[in-house]
Each structure stands twice: as C-alpha cells, then as structure tokens.
C-alpha atoms as a PDB file:
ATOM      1  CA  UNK A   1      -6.790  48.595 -54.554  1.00  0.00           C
ATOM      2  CA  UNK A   2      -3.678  47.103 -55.960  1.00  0.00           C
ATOM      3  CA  UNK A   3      -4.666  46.058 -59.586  1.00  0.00           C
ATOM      4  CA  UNK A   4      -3.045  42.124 -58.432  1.00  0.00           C
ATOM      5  CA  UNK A   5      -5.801  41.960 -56.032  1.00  0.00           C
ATOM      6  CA  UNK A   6      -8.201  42.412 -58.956  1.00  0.00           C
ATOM      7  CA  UNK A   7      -6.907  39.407 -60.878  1.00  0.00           C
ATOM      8  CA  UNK A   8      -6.867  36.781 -58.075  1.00  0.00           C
ATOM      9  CA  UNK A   9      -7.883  35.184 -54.595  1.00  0.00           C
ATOM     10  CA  UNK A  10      -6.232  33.372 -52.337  1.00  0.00           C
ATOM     11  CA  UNK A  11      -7.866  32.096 -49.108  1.00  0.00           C
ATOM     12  CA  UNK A  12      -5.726  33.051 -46.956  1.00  0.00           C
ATOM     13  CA  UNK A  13      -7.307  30.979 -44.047  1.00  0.00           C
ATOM     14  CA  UNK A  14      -5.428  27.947 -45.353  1.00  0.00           C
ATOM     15  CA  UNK A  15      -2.440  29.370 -45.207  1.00  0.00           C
ATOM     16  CA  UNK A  16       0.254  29.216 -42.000  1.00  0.00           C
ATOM     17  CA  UNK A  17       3.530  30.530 -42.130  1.00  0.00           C
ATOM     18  CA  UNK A  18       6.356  28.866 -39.875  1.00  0.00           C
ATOM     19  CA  UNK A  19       8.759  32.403 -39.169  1.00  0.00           C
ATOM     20  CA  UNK A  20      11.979  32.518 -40.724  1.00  0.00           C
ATOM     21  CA  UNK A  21      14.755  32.779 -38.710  1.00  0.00           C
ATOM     22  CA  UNK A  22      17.597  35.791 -38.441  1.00  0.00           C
ATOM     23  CA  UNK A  23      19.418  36.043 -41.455  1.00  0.00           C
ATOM     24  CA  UNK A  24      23.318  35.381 -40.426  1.00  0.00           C
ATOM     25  CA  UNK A  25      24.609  37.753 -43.115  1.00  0.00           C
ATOM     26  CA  UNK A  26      25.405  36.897 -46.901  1.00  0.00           C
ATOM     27  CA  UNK A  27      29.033  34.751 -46.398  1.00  0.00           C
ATOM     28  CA  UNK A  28      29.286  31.142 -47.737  1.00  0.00           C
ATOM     29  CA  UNK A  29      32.073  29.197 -47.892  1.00  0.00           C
ATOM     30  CA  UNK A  30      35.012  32.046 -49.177  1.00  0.00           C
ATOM     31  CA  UNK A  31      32.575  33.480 -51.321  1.00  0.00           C
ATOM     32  CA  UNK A  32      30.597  36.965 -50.713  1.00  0.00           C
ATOM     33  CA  UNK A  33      27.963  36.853 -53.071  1.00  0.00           C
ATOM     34  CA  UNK A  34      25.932  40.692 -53.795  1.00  0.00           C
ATOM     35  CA  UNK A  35      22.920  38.895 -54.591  1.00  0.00           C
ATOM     36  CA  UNK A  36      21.290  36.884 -52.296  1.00  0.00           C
ATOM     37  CA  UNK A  37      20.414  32.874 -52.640  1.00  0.00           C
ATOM     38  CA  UNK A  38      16.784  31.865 -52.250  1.00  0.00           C
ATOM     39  CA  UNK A  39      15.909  28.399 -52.740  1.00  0.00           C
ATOM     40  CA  UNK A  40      11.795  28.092 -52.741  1.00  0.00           C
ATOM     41  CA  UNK A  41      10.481  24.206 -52.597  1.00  0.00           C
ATOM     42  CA  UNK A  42       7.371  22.602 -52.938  1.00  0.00           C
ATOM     43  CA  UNK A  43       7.034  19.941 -51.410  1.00  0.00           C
ATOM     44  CA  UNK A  44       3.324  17.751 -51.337  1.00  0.00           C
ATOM     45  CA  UNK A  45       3.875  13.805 -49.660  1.00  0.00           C
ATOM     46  CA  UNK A  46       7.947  13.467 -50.177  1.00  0.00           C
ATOM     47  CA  UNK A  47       8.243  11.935 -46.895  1.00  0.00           C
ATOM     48  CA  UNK A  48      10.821   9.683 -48.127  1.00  0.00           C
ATOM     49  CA  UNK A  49      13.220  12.067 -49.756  1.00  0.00           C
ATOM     50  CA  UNK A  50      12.193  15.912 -48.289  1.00  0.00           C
ATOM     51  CA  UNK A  51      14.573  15.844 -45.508  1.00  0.00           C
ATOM     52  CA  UNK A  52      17.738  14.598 -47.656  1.00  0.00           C
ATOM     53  CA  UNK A  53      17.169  17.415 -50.303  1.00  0.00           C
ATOM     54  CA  UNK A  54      16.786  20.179 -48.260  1.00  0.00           C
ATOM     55  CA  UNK A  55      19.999  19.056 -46.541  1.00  0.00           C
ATOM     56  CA  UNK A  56      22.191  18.758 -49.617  1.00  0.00           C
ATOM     57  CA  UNK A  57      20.830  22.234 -50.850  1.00  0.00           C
ATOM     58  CA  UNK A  58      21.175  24.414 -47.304  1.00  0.00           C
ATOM     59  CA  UNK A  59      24.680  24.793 -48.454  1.00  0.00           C
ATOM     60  CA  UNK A  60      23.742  26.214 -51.800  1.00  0.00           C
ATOM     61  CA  UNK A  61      21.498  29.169 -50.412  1.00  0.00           C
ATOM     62  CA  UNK A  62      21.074  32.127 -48.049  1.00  0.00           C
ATOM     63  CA  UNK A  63      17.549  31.412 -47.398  1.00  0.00           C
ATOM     64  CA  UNK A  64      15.935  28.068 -48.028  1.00  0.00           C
ATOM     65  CA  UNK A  65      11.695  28.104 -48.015  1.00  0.00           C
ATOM     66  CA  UNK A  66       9.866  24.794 -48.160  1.00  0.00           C
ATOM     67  CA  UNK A  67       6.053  24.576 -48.533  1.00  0.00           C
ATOM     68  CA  UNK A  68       4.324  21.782 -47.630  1.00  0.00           C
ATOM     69  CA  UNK A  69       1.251  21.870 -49.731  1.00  0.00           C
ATOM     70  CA  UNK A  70      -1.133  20.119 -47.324  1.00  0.00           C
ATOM     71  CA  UNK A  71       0.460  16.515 -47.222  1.00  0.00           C
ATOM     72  CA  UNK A  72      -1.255  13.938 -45.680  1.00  0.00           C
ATOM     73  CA  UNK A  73       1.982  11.801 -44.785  1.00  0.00           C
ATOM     74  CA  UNK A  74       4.639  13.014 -42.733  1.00  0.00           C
ATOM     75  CA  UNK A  75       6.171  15.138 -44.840  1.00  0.00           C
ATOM     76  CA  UNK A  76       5.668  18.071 -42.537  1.00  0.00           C
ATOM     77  CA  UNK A  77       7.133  16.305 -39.858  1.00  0.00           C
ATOM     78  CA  UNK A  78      10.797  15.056 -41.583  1.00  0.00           C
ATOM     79  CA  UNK A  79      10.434  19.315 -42.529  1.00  0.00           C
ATOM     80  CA  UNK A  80       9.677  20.490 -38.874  1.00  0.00           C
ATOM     81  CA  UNK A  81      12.869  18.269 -37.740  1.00  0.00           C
ATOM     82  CA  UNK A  82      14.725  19.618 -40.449  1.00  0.00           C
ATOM     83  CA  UNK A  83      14.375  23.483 -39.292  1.00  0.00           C
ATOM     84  CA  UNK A  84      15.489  23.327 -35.904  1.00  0.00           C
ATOM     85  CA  UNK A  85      19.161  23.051 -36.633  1.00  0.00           C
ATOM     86  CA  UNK A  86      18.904  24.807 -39.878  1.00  0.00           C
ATOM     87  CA  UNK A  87      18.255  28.931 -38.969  1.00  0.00           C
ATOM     88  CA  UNK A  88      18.449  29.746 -42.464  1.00  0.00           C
ATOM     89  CA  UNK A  89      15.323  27.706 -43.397  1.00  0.00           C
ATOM     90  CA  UNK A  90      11.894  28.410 -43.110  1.00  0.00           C
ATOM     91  CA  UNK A  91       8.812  26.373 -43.895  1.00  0.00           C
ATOM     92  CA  UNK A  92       5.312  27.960 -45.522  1.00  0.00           C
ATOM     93  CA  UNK A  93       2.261  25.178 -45.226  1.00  0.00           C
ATOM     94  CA  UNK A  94      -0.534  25.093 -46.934  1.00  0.00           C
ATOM     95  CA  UNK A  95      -3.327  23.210 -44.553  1.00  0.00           C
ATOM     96  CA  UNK A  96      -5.325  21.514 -47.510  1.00  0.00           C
ATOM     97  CA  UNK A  97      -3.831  20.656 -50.461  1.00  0.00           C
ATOM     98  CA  UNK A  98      -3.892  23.551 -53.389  1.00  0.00           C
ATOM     99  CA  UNK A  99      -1.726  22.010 -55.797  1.00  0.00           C
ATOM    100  CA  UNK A 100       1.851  23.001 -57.019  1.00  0.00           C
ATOM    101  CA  UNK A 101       0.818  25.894 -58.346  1.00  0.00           C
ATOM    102  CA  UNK A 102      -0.514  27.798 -55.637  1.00  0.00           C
ATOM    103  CA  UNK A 103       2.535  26.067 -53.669  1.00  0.00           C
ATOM    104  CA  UNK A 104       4.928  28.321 -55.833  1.00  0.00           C
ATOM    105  CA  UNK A 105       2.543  31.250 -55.679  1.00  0.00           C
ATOM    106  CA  UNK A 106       2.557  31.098 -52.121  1.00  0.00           C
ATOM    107  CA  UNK A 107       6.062  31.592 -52.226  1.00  0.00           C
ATOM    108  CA  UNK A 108       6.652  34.310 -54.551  1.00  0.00           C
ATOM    109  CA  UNK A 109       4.344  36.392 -53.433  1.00  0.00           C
ATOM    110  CA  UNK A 110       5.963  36.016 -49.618  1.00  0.00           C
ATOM    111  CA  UNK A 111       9.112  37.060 -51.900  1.00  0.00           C
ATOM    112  CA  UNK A 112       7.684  40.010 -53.509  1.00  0.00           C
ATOM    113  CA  UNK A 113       6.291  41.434 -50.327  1.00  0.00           C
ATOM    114  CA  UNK A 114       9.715  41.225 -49.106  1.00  0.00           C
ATOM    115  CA  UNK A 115      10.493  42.994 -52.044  1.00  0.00           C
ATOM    116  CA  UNK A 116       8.510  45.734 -52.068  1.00  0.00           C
ATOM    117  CA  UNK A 117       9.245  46.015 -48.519  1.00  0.00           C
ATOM    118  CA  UNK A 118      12.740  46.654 -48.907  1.00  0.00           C
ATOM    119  CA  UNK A 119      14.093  43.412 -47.325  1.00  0.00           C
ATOM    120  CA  UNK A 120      14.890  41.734 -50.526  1.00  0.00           C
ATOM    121  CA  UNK A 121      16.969  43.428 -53.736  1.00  0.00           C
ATOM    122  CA  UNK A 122      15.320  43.112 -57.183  1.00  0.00           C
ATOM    123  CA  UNK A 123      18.732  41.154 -58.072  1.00  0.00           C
ATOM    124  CA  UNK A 124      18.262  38.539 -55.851  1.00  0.00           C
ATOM    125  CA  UNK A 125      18.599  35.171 -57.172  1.00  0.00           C
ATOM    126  CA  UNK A 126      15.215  32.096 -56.887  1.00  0.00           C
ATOM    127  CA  UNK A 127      16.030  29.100 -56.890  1.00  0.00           C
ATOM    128  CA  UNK A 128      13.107  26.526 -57.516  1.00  0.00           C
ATOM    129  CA  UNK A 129      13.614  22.873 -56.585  1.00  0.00           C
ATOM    130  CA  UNK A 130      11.842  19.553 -56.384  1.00  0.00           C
ATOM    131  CA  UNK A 131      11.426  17.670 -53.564  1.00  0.00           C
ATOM    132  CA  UNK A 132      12.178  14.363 -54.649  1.00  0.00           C
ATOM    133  CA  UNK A 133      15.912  14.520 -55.548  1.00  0.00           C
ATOM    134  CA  UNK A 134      15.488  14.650 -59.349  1.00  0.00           C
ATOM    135  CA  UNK A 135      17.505  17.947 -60.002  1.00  0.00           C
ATOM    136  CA  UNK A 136      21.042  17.623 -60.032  1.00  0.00           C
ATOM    137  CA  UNK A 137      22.035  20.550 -57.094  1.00  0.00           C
ATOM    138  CA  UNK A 138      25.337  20.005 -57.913  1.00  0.00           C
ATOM    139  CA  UNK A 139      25.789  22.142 -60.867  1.00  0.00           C
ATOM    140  CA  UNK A 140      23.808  24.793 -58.822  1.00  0.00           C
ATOM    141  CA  UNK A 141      27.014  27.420 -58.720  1.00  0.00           C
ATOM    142  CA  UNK A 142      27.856  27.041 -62.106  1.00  0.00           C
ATOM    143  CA  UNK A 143      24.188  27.518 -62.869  1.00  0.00           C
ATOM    144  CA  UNK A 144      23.995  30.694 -60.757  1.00  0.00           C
ATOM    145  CA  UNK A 145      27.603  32.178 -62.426  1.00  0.00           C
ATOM    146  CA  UNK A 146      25.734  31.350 -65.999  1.00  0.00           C
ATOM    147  CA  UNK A 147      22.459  33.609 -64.213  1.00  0.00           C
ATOM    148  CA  UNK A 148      24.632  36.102 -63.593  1.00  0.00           C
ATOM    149  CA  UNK A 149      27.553  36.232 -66.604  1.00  0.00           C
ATOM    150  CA  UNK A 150      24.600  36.372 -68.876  1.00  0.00           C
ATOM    151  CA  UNK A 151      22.679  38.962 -67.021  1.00  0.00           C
ATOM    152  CA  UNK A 152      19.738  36.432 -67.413  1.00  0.00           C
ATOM    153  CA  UNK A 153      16.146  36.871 -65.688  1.00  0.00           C
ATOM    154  CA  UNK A 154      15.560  33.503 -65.865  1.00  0.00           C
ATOM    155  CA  UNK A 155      17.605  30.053 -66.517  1.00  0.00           C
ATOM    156  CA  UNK A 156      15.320  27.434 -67.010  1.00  0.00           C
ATOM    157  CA  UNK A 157      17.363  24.104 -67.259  1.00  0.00           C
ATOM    158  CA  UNK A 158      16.865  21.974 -70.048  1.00  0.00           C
ATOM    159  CA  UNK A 159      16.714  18.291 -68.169  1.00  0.00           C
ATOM    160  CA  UNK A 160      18.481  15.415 -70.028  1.00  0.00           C
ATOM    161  CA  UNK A 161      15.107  13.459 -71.026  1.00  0.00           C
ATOM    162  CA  UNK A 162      16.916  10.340 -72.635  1.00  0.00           C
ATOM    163  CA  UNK A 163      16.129   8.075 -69.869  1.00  0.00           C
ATOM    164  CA  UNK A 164      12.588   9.213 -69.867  1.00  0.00           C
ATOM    165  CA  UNK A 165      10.007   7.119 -71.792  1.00  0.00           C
ATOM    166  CA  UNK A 166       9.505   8.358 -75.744  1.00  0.00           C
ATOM    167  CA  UNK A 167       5.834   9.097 -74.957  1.00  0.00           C
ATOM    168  CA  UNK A 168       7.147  11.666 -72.415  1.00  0.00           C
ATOM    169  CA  UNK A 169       9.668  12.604 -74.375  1.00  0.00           C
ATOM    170  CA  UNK A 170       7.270  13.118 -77.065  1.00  0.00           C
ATOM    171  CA  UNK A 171       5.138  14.949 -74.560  1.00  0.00           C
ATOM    172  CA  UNK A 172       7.580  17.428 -73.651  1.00  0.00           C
ATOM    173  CA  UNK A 173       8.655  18.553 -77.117  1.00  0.00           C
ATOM    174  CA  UNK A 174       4.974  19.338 -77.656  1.00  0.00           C
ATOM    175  CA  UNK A 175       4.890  21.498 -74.891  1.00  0.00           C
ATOM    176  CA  UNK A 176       7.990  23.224 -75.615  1.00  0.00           C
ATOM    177  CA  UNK A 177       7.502  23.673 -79.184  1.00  0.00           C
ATOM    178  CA  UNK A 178       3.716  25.113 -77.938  1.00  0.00           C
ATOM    179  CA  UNK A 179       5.384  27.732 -75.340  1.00  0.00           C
ATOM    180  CA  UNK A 180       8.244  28.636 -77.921  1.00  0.00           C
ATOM    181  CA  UNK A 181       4.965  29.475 -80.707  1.00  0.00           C
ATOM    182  CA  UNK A 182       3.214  31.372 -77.589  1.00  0.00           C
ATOM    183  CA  UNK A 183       6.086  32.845 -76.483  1.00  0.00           C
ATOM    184  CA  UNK A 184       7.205  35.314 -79.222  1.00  0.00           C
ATOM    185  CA  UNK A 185      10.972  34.614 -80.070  1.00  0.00           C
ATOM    186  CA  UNK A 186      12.229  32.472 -76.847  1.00  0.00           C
ATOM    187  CA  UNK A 187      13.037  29.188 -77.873  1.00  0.00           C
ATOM    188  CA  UNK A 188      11.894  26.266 -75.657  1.00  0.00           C
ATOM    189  CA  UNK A 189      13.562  23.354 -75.338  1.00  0.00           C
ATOM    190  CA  UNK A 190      12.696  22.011 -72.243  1.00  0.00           C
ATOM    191  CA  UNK A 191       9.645  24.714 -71.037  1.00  0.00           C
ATOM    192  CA  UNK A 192       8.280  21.790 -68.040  1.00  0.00           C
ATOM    193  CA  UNK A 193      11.087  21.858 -66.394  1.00  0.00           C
ATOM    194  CA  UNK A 194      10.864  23.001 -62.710  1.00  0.00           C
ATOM    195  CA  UNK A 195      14.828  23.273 -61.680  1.00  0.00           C
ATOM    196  CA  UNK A 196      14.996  27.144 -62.526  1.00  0.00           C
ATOM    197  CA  UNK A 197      16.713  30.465 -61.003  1.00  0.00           C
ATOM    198  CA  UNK A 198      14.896  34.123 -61.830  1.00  0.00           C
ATOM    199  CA  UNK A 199      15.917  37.366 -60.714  1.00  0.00           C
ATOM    200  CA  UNK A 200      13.670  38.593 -58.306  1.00  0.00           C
ATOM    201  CA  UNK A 201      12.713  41.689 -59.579  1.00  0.00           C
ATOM    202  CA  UNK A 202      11.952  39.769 -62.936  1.00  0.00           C
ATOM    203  CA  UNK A 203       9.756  37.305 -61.363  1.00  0.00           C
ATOM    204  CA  UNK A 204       7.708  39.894 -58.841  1.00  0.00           C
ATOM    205  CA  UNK A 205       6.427  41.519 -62.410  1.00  0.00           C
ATOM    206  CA  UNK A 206       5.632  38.667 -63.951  1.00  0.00           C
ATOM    207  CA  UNK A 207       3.328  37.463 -61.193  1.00  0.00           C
ATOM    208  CA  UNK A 208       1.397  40.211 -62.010  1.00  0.00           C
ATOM    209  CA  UNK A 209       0.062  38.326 -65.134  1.00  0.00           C
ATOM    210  CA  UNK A 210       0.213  34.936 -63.172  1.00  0.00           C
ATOM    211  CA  UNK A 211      -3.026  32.769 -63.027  1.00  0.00           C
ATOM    212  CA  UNK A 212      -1.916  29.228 -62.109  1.00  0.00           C
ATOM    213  CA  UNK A 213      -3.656  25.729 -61.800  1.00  0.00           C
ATOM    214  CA  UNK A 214      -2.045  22.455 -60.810  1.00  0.00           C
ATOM    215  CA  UNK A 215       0.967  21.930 -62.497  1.00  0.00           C
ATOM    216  CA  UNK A 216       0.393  25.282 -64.934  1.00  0.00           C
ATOM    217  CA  UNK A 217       3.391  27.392 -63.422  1.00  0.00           C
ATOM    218  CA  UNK A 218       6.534  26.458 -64.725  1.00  0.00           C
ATOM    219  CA  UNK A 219       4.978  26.921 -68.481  1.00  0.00           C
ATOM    220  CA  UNK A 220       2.747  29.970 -67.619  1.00  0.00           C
ATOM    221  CA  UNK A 221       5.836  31.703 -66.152  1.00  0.00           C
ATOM    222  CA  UNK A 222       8.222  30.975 -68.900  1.00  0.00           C
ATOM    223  CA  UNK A 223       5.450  32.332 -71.776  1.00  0.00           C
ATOM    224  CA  UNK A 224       5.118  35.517 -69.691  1.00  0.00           C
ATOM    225  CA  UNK A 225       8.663  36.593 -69.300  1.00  0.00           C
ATOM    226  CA  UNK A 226       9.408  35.527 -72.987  1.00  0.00           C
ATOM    227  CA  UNK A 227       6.500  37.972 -73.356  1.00  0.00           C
ATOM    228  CA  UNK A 228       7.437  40.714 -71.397  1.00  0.00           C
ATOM    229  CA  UNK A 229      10.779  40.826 -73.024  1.00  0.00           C
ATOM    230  CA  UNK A 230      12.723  39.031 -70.732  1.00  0.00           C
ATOM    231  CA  UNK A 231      16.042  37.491 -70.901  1.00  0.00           C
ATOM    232  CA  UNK A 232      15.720  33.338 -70.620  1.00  0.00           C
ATOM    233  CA  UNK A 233      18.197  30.930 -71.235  1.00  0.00           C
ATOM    234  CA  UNK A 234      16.651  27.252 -71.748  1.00  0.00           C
ATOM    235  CA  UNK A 235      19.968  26.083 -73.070  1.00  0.00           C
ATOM    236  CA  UNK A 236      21.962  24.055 -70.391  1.00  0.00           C
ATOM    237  CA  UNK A 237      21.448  20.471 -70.360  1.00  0.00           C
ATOM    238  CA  UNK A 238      21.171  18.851 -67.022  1.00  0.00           C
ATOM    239  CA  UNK A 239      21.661  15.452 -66.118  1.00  0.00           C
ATOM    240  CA  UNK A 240      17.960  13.910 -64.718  1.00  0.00           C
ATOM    241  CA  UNK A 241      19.135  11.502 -61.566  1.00  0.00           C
ATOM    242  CA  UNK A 242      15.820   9.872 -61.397  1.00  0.00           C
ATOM    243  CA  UNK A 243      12.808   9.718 -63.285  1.00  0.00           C
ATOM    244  CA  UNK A 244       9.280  10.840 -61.702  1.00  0.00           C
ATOM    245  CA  UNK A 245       5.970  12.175 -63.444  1.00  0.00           C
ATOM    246  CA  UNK A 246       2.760  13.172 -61.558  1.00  0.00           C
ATOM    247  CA  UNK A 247       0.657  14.407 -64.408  1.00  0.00           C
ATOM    248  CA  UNK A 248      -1.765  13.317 -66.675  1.00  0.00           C
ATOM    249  CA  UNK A 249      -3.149  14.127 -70.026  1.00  0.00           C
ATOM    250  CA  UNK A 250      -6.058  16.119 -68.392  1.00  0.00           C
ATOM    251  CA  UNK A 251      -2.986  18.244 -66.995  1.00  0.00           C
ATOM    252  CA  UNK A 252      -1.444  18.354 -70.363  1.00  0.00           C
ATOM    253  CA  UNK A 253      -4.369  19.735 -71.854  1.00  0.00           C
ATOM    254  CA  UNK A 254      -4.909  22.586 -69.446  1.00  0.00           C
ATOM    255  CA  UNK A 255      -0.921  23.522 -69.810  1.00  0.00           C
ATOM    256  CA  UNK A 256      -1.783  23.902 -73.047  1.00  0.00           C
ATOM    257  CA  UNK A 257      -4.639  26.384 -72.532  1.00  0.00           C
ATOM    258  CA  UNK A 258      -2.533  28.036 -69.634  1.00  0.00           C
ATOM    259  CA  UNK A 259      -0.127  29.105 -71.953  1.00  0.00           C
ATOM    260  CA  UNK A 260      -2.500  30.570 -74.593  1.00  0.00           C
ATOM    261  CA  UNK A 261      -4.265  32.393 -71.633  1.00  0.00           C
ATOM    262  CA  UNK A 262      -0.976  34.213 -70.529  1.00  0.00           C
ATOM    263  CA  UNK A 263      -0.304  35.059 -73.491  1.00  0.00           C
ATOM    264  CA  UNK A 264      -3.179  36.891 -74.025  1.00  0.00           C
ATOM    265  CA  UNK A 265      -3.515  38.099 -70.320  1.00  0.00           C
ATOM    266  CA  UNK A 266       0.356  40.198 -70.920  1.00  0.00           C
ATOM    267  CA  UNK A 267      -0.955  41.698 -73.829  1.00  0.00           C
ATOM    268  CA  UNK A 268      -4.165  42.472 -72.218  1.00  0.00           C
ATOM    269  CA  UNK A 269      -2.621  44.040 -68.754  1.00  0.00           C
ATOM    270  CA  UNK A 270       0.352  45.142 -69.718  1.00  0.00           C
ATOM    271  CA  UNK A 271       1.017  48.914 -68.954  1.00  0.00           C
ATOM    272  CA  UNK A 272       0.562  50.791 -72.524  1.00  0.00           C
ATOM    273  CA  UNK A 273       4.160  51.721 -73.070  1.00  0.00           C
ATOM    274  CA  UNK A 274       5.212  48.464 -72.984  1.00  0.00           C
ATOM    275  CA  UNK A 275       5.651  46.758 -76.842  1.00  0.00           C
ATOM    276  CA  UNK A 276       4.853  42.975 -76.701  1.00  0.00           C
ATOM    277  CA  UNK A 277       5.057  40.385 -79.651  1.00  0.00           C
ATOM    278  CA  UNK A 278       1.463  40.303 -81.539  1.00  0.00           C
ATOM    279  CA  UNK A 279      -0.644  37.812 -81.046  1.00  0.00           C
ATOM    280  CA  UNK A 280      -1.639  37.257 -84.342  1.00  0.00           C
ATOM    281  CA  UNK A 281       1.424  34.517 -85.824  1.00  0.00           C
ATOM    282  CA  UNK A 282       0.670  32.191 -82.900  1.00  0.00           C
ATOM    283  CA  UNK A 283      -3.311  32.892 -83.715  1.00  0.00           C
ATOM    284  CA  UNK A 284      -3.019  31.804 -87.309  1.00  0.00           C
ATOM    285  CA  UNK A 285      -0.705  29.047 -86.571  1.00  0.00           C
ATOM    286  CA  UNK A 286      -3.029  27.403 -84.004  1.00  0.00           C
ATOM    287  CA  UNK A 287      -6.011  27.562 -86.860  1.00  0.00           C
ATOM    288  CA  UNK A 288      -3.702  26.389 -89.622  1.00  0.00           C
ATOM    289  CA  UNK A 289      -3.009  23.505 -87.178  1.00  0.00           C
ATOM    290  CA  UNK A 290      -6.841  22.819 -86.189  1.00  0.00           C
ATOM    291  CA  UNK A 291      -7.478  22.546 -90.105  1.00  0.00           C
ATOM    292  CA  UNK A 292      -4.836  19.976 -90.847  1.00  0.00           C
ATOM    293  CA  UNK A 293      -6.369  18.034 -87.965  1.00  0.00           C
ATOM    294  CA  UNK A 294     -10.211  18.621 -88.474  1.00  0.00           C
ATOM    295  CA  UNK A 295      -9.354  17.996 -92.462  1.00  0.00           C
ATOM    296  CA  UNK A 296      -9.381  14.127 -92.446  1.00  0.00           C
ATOM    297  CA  UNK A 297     -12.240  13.774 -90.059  1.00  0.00           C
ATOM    298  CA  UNK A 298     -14.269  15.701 -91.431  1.00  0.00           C
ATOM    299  CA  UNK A 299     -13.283  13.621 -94.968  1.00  0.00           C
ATOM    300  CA  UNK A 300     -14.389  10.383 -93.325  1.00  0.00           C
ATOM    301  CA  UNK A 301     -17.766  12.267 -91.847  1.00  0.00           C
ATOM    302  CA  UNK A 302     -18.653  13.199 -95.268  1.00  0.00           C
ATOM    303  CA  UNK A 303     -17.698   9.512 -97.211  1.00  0.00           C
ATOM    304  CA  UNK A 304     -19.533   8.085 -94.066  1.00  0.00           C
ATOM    305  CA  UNK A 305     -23.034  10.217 -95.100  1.00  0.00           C
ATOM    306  CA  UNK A 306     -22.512   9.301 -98.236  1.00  0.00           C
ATOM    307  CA  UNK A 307     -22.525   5.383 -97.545  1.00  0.00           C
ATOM    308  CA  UNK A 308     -25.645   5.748 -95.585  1.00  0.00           C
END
C-alpha cells in the first residue's frame, strides 16, 4: 500500500472529472518555455467573476484546471461555457461542497499522478489562483522568471494588505509570524496568501505530509516545504485589486493548529536520512507565550479568591 493512502481518505464518489483536452504543444506567444504552465483554481459560488478570470489567465498557462467545489449557483455553468472554446482547460468538480482545501488537494494529487506517470516533469511550474479577480495576473511572467532565476520551489506572493482593514491586517501578521516560528528559518511575511507558483516535483512531496481542512492549505503547505528544506521566496509585494475575506476566527484558530500539526507530522514521516529543524525552539516558544498570557488571569483568579 502506498504509505499516502495510510495518512488520508478521500471519497472518491464525490468526485467527477471533466477530461482535459489534447495538449497543443508548449509555444506561447514567441516564447518556448521548458517547463510547463499549470494554473490550478478553486473555484466555490464565483458566478459573477469565474468566467472573466479564467479568460484573462488562459493566456498565461499551458494547462488551466478549475474545480468547482460543489457550488450551488451557477458557477459550474459560466465554467462549462468557458471550456468549449478553450482546449487547454479542463474543469475537476467536486459534487458536494468539501471546502478549499480538499479543492486544492483534488488538484494536486490529479498533478502528481500525472507525475508519477510520466506526463508531467518534476520542473513544471503550479500556478494557484482565486476565483474572484483579487490576484493581480498581470505580473504572472515576471513572477514565473523570479520562480525560475531563483531556482525557487515555491513563490508565495506577499499581497499588498494596506487597503485591508487593521484587524485583518493584524490577523495576518499573526499568522505569518506563527508559520515563520513553525517553520524553522523561512520567514513569512504574508504565509495566507493563495496567489503562489511551486515546482511540481516540490509540491508532489510535500503532499505527502498534507492533511488539510477548510481554508488550512496555503499555511500547511508553506510550514512543510520550509520544513523539508525547501527553497520559498515570500518576498514580492503584490498589488491586492480588491478586497475579499471568507473566514472566520473559528478558521483562524484551526490554521493555527494546522500549522503546529505539520510541523510535527514532517518530522514524524519524514524518511530517516532526511535532517529537519527541531521541534523544540518553536515548543518552548509556544509555552513561554501561554505563560505570559495565563500569568495575569490567573493573578486576577487568585485576588478574586481572596476577596471572597
């Protein structure tokens, strides 16, 4: 058995694929690229935009593959009239809704079967984008030249949050600063951020330590690769063209677990001969960090007692 299939399930009875389409070859524009584009996006109720962003970013890519993560507008439908005309594109659905997580996981593992399979070269580029217009596509090619100039695994873009509200703001730079203690030595500026590219061969491994809930995969990923030793840039500072938020705090809370729990699933998994950062500064941080907190309530418990 193939030790993956030990560490999750998937039901694969909600899960259609729509077939991709011949691949015309790897030419776009005057440019012959030696890694291939792959553009993977989620997509859950965008009716309203879907259509428009898969257009703008066909032109980007060699292969463009939306999921539609069981949405109950017509988000499928703007897709399925999108595809016709577009033989590069391909659509994977999820029948009931599983959540963006599983809506990436879908697609990577399609990706890494591909892979393995000897379709797809480990130096193939991934794009991840949002459906709902909020990454800027047209710094793509510089971002992809940066990817490859840098002989990066991953390129996480670090979103200009200015516009954003300060409690998300403030949000964000917990998270980061979180995944950059978790992470052992990458520094995260902007670790939420969904507008990425990974080399394939990069990404198939870390799927292996890959658990995912809700909105848990953009800051599960990053922790593992910083853990395995990858090579991340979270430097380049993006331009945000609109501002949208789904999650809540109960969201924030389990990103926050999600990270500690990759960290500790690499270290637990990983193959022997493979050195990972210890576990133990991140450990004693975290308590050092409960005390301050616990400290002052458990002053008021005890002058409380003591009044009564």
């Amino acid at each position: 058995m193939d030790p993956r299939d030990r560490h999750r399930r998937r039901d694969v009875a909600l899960v259609r694929v729509v077939p991709r389409q011949p691949d015309p070859g790897q030419l776009i524009g005057d440019v012959v690229s030696t890694s291939k584009r792959i553009a993977v996006v989620p997509a859950y109720n965008e009716e309203p935009t879907v259509r428009d962003v898969l257009g703008k970013l066909y032109s980007y890519v060699d292969e463009l593959v939306v999921v539609d993560d069981g949405s109950t507008d017509a988000t499928r439908s703007e897709i399925e009239c999108f595809l016709p005309e577009h033989p590069r594109a391909r659509m994977l659905v999820h029948e009931v809704n599983q959540g963006m997580s599983e809506a990436y996981y879908l697609a990577f593992t399609d990706l890494r079967q591909r892979l393995e399979d000897g379709e797809l070269s480990p130096d193939d580029l991934v794009y991840t984008i949002d459906a709902d217009g909020q990454h800027e596509l047209a710094v793509l090619d510089e971002l992809r030249q940066t990817m490859v100039a840098e002989r990066l695994d991953a390129l996480i873009v670090r979103r200009d949050l200015s516009t954003y509200p300060p409690y998300k703001q403030a949000g964000n730079w917990v998270m980061s600063t979180w995944a950059t203690m978790w992470s052992g030595g990458v520094r995260y500026h902007d670790v939420e951020s969904g507008y990425r590219i990974f080399r394939l061969g990069a990404l198939a491994e870390a799927l292996d330590y890959y658990q995912g809930y809700k909105y848990s995969e953009t800051v599960e990923v990053a922790v593992v690769m910083a853990r395995l030793g990858m090579r991340i840039n979270n430097e380049i500072l993006v331009p945000v063209p609109i501002f949208r938020s789904r999650t809540r705090m109960k969201d924030v809370v389990i990103d926050l677990a999600a990270m500690v729990a990759a960290a500790f699933r690499v270290t637990l998994r990983r193959p022997p001969s493979q050195p990972v950062p210890s576990l133990l500064p991140p450990v004693l941080a975290t308590i050092g960090l409960a005390l301050v907190a616990l400290t002052p309530l458990a002053l008021m418990r005890r002058a409380w007692v003591r009044r009564h």
